[in-house]
C-alpha atoms as a PDB file:
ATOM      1  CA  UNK A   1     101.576 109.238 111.972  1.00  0.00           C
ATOM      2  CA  UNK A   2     102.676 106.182 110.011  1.00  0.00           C
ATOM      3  CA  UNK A   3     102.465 105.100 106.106  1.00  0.00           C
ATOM      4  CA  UNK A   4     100.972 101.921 105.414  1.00  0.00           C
ATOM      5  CA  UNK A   5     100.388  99.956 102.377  1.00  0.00           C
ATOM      6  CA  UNK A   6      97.015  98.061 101.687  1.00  0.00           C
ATOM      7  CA  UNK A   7      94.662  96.629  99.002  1.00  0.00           C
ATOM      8  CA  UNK A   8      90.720  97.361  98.185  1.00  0.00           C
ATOM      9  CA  UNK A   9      88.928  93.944  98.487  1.00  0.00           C
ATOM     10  CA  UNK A  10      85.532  93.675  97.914  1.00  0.00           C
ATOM     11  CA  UNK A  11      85.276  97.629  98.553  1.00  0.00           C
ATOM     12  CA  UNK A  12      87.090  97.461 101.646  1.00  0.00           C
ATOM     13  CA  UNK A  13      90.724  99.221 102.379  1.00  0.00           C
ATOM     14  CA  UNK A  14      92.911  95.775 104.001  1.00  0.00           C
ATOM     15  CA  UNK A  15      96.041  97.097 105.114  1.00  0.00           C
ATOM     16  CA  UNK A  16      98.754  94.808 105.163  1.00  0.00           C
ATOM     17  CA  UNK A  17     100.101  95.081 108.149  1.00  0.00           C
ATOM     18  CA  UNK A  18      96.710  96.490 110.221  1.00  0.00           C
ATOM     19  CA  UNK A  19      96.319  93.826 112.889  1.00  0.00           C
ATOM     20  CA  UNK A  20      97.922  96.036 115.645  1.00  0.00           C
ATOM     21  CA  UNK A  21      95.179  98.994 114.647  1.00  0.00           C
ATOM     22  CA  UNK A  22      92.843  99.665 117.090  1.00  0.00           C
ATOM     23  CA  UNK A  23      88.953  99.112 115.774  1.00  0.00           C
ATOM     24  CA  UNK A  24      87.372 102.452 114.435  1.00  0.00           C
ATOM     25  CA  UNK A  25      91.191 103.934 114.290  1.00  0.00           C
ATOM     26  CA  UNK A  26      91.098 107.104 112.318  1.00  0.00           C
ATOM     27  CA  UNK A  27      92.842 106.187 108.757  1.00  0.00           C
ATOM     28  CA  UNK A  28      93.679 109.009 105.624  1.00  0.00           C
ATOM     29  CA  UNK A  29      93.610 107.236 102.693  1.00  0.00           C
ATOM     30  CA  UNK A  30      95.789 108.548  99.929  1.00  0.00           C
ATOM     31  CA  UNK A  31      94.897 106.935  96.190  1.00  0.00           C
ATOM     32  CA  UNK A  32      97.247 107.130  93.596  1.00  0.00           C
ATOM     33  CA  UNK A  33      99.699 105.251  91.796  1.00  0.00           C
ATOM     34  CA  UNK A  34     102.784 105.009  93.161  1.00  0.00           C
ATOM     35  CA  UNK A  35     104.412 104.783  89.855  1.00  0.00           C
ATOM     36  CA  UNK A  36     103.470 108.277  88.446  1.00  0.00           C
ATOM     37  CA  UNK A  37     105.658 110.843  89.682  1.00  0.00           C
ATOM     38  CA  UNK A  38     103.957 113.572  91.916  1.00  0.00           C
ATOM     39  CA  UNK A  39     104.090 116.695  90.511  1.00  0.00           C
ATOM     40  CA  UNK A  40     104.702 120.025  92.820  1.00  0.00           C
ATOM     41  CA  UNK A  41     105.259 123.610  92.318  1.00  0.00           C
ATOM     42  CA  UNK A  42     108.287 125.456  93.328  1.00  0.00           C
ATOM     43  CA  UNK A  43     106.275 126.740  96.222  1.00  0.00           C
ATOM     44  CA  UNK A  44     105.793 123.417  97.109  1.00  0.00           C
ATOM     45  CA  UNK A  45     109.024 122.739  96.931  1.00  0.00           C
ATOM     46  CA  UNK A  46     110.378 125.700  98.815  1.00  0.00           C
ATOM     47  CA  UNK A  47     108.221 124.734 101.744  1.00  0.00           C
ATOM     48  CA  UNK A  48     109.768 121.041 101.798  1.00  0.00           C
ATOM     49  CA  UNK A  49     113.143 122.505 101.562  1.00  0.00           C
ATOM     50  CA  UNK A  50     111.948 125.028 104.586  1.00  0.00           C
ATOM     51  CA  UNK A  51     110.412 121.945 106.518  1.00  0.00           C
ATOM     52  CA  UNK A  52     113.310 119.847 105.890  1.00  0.00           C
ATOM     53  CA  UNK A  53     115.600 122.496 107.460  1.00  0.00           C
ATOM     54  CA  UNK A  54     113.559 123.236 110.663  1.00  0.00           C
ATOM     55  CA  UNK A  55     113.279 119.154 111.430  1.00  0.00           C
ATOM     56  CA  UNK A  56     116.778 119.339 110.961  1.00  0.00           C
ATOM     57  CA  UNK A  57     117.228 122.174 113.474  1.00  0.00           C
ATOM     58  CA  UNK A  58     114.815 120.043 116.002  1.00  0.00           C
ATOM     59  CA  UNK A  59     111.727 122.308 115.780  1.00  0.00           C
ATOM     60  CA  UNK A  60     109.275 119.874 115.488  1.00  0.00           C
ATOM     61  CA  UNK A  61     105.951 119.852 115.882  1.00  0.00           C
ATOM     62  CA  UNK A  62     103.787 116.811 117.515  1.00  0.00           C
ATOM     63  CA  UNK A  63     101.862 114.992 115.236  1.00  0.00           C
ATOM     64  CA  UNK A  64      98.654 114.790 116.898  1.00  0.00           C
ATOM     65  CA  UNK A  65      99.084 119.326 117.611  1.00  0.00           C
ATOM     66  CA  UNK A  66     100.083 119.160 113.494  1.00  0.00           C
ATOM     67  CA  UNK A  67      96.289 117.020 113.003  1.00  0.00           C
ATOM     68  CA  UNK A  68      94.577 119.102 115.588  1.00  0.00           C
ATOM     69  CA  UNK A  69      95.932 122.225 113.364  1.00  0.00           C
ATOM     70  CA  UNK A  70      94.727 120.679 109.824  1.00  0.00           C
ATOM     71  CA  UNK A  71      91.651 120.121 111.367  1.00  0.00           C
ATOM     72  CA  UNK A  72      90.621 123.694 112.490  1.00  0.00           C
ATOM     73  CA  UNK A  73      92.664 124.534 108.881  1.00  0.00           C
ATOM     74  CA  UNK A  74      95.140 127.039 110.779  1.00  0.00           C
END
């Protein structure tokens, strides 16, 4: 999983840098402004800390297992 920046044109998320994508690749679009600070709860926060710590430790978990996981909603 990668971040990527883009632009709607005409309706249509361009990506600036989406040449290498393969055609019908899966995309998440987040919309927001990246100006506004993000606001979290100390939960939230705790679990960053937490998730910060394990990466840290090397107990990671493979990104397409993490997606496979969100989608089932484990």
């Amino acid at each position: 999983m990668e971040i990527r920046t883009g632009t709607v044109i005409n309706g249509a998320i361009v990506l600036e840098d989406g040449e290498d994508l393969e055609e019908g690749a899966l995309v998440t679009v987040w919309v927001g402004n990246p100006l506004e600070p993000v606001q979290v709860t100390e939960e939230e926060l705790h679990l960053i800390k937490n998730g910060k710590a394990a990466a840290a430790r090397g107990e990671l978990l493979d990104a397409r297992a993490f997606l496979r996981e969100l989608r089932r909603g484990v």
